[in-house]
N, C-alpha and C. Protein backbone atom coordinates (compact mmCIF):
# COMPACT_ATOMS: atom_id res chain seq x y z
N UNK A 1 -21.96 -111.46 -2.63
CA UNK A 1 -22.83 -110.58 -1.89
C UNK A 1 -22.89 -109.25 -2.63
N UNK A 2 -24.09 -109.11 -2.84
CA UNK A 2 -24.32 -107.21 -3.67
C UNK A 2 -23.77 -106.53 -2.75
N UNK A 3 -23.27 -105.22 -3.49
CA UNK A 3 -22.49 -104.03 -2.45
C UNK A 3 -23.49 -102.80 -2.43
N UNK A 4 -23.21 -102.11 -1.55
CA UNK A 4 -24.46 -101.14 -1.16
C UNK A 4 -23.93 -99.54 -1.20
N UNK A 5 -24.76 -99.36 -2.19
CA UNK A 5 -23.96 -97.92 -2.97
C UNK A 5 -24.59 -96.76 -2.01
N UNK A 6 -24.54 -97.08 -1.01
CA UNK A 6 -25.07 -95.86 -0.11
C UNK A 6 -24.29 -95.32 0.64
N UNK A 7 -24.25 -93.78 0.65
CA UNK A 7 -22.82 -93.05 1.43
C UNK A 7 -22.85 -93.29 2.63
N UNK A 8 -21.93 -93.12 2.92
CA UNK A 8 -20.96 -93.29 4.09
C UNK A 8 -21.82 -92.02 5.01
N UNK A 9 -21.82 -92.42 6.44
CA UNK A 9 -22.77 -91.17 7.20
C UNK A 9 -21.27 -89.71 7.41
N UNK A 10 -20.19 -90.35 7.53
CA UNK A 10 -19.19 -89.45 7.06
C UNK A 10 -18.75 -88.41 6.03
N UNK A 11 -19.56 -89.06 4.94
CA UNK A 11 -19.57 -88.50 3.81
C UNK A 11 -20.36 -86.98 3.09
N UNK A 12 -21.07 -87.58 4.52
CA UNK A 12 -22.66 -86.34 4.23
C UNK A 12 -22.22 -85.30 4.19
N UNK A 13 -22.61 -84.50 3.35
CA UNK A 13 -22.61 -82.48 3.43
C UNK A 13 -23.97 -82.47 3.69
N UNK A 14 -24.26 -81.05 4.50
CA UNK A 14 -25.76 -80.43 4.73
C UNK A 14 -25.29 -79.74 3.93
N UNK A 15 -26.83 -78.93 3.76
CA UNK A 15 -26.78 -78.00 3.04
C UNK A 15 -26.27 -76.49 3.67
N UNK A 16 -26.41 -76.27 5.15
CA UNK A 16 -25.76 -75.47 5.89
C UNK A 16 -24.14 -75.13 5.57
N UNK A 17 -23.62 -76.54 5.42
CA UNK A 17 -22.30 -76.62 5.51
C UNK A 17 -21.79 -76.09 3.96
N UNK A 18 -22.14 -76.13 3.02
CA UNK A 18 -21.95 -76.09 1.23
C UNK A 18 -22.27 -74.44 2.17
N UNK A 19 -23.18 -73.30 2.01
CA UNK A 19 -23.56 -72.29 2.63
C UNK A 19 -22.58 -71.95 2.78
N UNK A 20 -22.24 -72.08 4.25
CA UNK A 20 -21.37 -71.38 5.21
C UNK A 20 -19.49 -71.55 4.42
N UNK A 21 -19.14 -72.10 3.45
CA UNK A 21 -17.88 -72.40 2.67
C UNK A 21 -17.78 -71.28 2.61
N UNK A 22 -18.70 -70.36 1.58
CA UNK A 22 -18.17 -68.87 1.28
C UNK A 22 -18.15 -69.12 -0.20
N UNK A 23 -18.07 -70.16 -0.65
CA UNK A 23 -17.98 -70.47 -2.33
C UNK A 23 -18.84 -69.66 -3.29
N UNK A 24 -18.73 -69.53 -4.35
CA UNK A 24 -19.80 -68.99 -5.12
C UNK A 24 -20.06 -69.35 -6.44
N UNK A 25 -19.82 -71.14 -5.90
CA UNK A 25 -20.82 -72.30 -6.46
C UNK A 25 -22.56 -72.67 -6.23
N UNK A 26 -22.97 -73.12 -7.06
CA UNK A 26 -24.23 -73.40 -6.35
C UNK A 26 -24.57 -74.69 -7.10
N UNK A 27 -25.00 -75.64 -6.30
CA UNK A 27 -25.55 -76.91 -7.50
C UNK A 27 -27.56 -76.31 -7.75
N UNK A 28 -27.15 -77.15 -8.45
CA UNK A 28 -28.19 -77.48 -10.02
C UNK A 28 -28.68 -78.85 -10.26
N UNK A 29 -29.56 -78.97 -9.37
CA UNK A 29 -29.62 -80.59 -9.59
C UNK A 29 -28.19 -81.54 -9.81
N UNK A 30 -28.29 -82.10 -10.99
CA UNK A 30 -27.22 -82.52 -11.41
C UNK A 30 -25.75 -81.78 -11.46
N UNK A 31 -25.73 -80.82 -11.58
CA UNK A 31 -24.81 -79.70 -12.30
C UNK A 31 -24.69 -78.80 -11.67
N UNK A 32 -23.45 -78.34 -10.78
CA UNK A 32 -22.99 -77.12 -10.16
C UNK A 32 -22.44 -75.94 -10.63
N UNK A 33 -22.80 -75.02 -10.31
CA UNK A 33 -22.36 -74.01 -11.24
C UNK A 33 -21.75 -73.12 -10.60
N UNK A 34 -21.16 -72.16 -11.31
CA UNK A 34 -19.94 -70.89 -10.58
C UNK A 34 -19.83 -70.25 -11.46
N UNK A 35 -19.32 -69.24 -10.68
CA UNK A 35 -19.23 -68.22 -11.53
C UNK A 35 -17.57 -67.58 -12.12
N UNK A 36 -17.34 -67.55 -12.89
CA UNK A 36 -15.85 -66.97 -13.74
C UNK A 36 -15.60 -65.84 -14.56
N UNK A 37 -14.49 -65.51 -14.65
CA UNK A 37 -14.14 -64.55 -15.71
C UNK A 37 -14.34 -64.91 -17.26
N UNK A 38 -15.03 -64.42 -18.63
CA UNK A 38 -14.74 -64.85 -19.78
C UNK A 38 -13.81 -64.87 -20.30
N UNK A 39 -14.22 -65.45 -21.89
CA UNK A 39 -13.45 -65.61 -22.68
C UNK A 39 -11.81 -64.73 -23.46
N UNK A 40 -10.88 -64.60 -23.98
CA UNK A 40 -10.25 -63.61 -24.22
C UNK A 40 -11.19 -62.49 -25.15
N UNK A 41 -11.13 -61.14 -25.20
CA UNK A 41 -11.48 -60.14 -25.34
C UNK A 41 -12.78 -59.55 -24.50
N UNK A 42 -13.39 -60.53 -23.07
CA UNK A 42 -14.86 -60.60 -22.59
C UNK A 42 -13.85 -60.63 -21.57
N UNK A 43 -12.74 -60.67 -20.58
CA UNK A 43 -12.58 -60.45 -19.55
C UNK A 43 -12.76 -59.96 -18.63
N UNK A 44 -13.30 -58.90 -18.73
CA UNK A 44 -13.84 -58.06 -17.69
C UNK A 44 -15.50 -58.28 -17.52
N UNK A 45 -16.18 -59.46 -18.26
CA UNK A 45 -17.30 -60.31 -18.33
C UNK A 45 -17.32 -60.73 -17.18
N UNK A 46 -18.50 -61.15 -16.64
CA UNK A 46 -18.72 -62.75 -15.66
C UNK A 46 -19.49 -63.39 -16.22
N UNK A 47 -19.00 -64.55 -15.97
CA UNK A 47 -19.82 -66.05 -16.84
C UNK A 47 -20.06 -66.81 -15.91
N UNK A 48 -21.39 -67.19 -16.17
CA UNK A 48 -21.72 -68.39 -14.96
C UNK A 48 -21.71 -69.31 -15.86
N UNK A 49 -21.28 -70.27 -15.06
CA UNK A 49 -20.67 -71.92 -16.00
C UNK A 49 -21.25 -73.20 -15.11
N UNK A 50 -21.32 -73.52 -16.20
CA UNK A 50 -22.26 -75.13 -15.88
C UNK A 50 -21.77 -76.33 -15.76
N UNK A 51 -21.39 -77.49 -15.41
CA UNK A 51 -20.46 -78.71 -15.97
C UNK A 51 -21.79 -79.19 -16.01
N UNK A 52 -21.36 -80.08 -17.57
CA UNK A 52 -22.82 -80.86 -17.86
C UNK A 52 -21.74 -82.60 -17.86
N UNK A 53 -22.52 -83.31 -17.21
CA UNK A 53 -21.79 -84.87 -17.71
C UNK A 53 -22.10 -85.28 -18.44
N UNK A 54 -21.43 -86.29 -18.98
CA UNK A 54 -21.64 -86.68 -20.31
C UNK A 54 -23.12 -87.81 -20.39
N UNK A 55 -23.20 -88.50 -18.99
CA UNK A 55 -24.53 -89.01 -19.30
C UNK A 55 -25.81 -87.98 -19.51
N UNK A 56 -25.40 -86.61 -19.37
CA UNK A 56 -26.66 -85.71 -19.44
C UNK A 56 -26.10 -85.15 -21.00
N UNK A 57 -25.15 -85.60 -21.21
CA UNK A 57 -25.10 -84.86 -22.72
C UNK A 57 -25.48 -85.60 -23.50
N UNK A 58 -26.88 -84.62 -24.66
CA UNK A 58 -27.74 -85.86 -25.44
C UNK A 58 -27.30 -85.41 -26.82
N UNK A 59 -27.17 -84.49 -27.00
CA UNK A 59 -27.03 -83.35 -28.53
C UNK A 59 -25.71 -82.91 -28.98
N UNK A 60 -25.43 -82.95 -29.91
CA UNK A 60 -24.48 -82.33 -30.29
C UNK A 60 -24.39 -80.93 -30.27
N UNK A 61 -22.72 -80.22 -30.16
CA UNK A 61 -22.82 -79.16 -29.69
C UNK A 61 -21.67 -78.48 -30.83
N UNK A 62 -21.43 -77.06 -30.93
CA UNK A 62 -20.48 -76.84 -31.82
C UNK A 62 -19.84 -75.28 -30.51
N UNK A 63 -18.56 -76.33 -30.03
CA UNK A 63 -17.37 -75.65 -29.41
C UNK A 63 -17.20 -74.19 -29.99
N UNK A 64 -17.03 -73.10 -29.20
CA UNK A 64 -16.37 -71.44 -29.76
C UNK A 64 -15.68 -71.51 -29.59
N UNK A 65 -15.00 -72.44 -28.28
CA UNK A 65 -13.07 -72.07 -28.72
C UNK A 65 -12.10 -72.81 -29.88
N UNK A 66 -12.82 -74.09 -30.26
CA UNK A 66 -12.30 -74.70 -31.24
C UNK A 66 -12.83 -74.87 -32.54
N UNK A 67 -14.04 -74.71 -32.87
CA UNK A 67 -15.28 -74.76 -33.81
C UNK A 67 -15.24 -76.38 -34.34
N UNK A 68 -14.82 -77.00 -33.35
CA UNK A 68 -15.22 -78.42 -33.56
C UNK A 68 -16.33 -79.10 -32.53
N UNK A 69 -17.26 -80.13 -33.06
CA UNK A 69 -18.04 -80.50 -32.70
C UNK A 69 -18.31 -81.17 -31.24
N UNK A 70 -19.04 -80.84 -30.06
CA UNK A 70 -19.23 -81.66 -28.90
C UNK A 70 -19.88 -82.90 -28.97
N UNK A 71 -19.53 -83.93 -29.11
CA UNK A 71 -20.50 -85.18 -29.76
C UNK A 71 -21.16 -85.38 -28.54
N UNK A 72 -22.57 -86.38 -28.46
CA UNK A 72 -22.89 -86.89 -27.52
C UNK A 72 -22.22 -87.72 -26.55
N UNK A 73 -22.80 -87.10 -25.21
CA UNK A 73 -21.87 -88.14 -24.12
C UNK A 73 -20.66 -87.63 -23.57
N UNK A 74 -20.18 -86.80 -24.53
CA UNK A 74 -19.03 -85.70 -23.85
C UNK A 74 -19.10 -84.90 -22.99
N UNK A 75 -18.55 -84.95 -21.35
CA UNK A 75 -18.62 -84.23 -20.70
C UNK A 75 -17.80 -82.55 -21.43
N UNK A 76 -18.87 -81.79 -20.96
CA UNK A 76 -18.54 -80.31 -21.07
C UNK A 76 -18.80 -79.21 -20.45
N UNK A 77 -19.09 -77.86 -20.80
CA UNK A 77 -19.17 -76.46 -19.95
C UNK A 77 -19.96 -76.03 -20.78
N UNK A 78 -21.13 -75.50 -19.97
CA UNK A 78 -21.84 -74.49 -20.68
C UNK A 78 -21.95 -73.28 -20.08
N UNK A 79 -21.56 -72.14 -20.90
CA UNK A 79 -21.33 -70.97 -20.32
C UNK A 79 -21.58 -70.05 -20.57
N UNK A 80 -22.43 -68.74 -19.73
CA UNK A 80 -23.59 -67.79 -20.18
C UNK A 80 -22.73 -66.46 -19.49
N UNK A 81 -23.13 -65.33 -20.23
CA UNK A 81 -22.79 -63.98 -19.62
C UNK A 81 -23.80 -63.72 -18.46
N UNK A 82 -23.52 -62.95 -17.95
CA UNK A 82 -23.90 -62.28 -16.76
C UNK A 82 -24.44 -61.11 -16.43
N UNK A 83 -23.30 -60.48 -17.18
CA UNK A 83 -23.76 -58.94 -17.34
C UNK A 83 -24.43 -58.85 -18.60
N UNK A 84 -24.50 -59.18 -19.59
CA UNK A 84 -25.07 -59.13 -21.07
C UNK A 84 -26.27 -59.62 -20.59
N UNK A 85 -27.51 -58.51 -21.29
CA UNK A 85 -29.09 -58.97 -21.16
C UNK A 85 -29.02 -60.45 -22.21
N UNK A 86 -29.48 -60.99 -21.73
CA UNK A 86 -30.32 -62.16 -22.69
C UNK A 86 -29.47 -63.40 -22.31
N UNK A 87 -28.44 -63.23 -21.32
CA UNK A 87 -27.69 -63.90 -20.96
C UNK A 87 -27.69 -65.32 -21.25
N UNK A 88 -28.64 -66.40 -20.27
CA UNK A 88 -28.88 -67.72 -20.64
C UNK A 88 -29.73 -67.98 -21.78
N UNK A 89 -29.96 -66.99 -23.01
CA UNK A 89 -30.92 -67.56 -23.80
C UNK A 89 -28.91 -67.33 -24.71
N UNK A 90 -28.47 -66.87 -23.91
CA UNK A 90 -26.80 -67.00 -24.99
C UNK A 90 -25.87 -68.17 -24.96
N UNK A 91 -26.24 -68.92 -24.19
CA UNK A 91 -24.86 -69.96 -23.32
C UNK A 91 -24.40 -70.72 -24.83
N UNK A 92 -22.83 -71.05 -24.20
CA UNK A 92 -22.33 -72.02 -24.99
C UNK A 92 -21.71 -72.80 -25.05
N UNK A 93 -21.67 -74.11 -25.60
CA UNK A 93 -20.92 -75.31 -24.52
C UNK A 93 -19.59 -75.36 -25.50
N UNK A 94 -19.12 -75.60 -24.25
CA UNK A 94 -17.50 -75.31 -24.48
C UNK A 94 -16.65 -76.77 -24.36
N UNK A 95 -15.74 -77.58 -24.35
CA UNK A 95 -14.93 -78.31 -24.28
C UNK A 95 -14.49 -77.83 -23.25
N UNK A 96 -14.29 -79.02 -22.21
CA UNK A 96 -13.29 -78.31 -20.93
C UNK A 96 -12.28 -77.82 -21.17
N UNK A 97 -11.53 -78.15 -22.36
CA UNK A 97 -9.59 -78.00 -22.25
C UNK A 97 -9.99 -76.77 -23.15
N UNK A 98 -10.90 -76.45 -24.07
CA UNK A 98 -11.35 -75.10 -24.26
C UNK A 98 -11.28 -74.12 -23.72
N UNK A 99 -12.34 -74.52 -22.49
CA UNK A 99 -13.10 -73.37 -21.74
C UNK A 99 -11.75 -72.93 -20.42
N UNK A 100 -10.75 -74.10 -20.35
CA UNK A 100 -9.55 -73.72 -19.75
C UNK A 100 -8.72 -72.87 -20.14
N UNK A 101 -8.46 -72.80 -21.74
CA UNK A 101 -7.54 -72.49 -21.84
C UNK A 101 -7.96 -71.14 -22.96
N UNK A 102 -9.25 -70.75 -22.18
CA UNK A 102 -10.25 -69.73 -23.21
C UNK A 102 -9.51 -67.94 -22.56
N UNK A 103 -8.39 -68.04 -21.70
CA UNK A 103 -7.32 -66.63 -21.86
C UNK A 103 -6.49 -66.67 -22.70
N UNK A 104 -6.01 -67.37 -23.25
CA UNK A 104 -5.08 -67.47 -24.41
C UNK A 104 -5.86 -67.56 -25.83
N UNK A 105 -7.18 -68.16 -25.81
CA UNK A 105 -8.09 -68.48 -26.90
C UNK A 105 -9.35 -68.08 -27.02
N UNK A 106 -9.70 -67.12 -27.75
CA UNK A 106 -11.08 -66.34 -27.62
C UNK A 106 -11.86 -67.36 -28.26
N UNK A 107 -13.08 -66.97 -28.60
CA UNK A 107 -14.25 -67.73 -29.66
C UNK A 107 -13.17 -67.58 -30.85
N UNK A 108 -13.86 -68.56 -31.92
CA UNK A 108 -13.45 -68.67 -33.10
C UNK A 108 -14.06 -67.95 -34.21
N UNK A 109 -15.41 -67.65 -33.59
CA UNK A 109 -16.41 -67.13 -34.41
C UNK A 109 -17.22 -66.03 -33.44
N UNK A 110 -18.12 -65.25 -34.07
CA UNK A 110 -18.49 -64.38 -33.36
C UNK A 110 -20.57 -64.84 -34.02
N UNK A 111 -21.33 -64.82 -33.12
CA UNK A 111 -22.88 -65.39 -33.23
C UNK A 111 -23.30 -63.76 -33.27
N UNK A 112 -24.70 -63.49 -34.27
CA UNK A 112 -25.38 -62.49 -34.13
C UNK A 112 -26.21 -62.27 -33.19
């Protein structure tokens, strides 16, 4: 017998309810976003951050905290300033264990 991938009426969130949390997440279609502190020496930054999944990841990407490559299909973070004008034309996708551990580890490189 096929199984029926449809949620549970338990399962449901409104959209009232996501609201009223207090969070200062917001989804994105696919992709929820929030907002954080940056990178080391950008701390006093806010970065709004993206989780992209890996079925939405099509392109390769080149990591700032590690300067190694995001291959396709790799879930990751893409992550834009806030206060800096030009903000989302800046974002950059990060490696999660990167973008975690991006207080101890600044960019590797610095972009003009």
């Amino acid at each position: 017998m096929p199984r029926r991938n449809r949620p549970h009426a338990s399962r449901k969130h409104s959209k009232a309810d996501a609201e009223s949390s207090g969070s200062e997440s917001s989804s994105f279609g696919w992709a929820t976003t929030r907002s954080e502190s940056g990178p080391a020496g950008a701390e006093s930054e806010q970065f709004t951050v993206r989780t992209v999944p890996g079925s939405r990841a099509t392109k390769p990407y080149r990591c700032p905290g590690c300067d190694h490559e995001i291959a396709p299909g790799t879930p990751h973070i893409v992550a834009w300033s806030t206060d800096v004008p030009g903000g989302a034309d800046d974002r950059r996708h990060w490696h999660n264990g990167c973008w975690s551990a991006r207080a101890r580890r600044g960019p590797t490189r610095r972009w003009s």
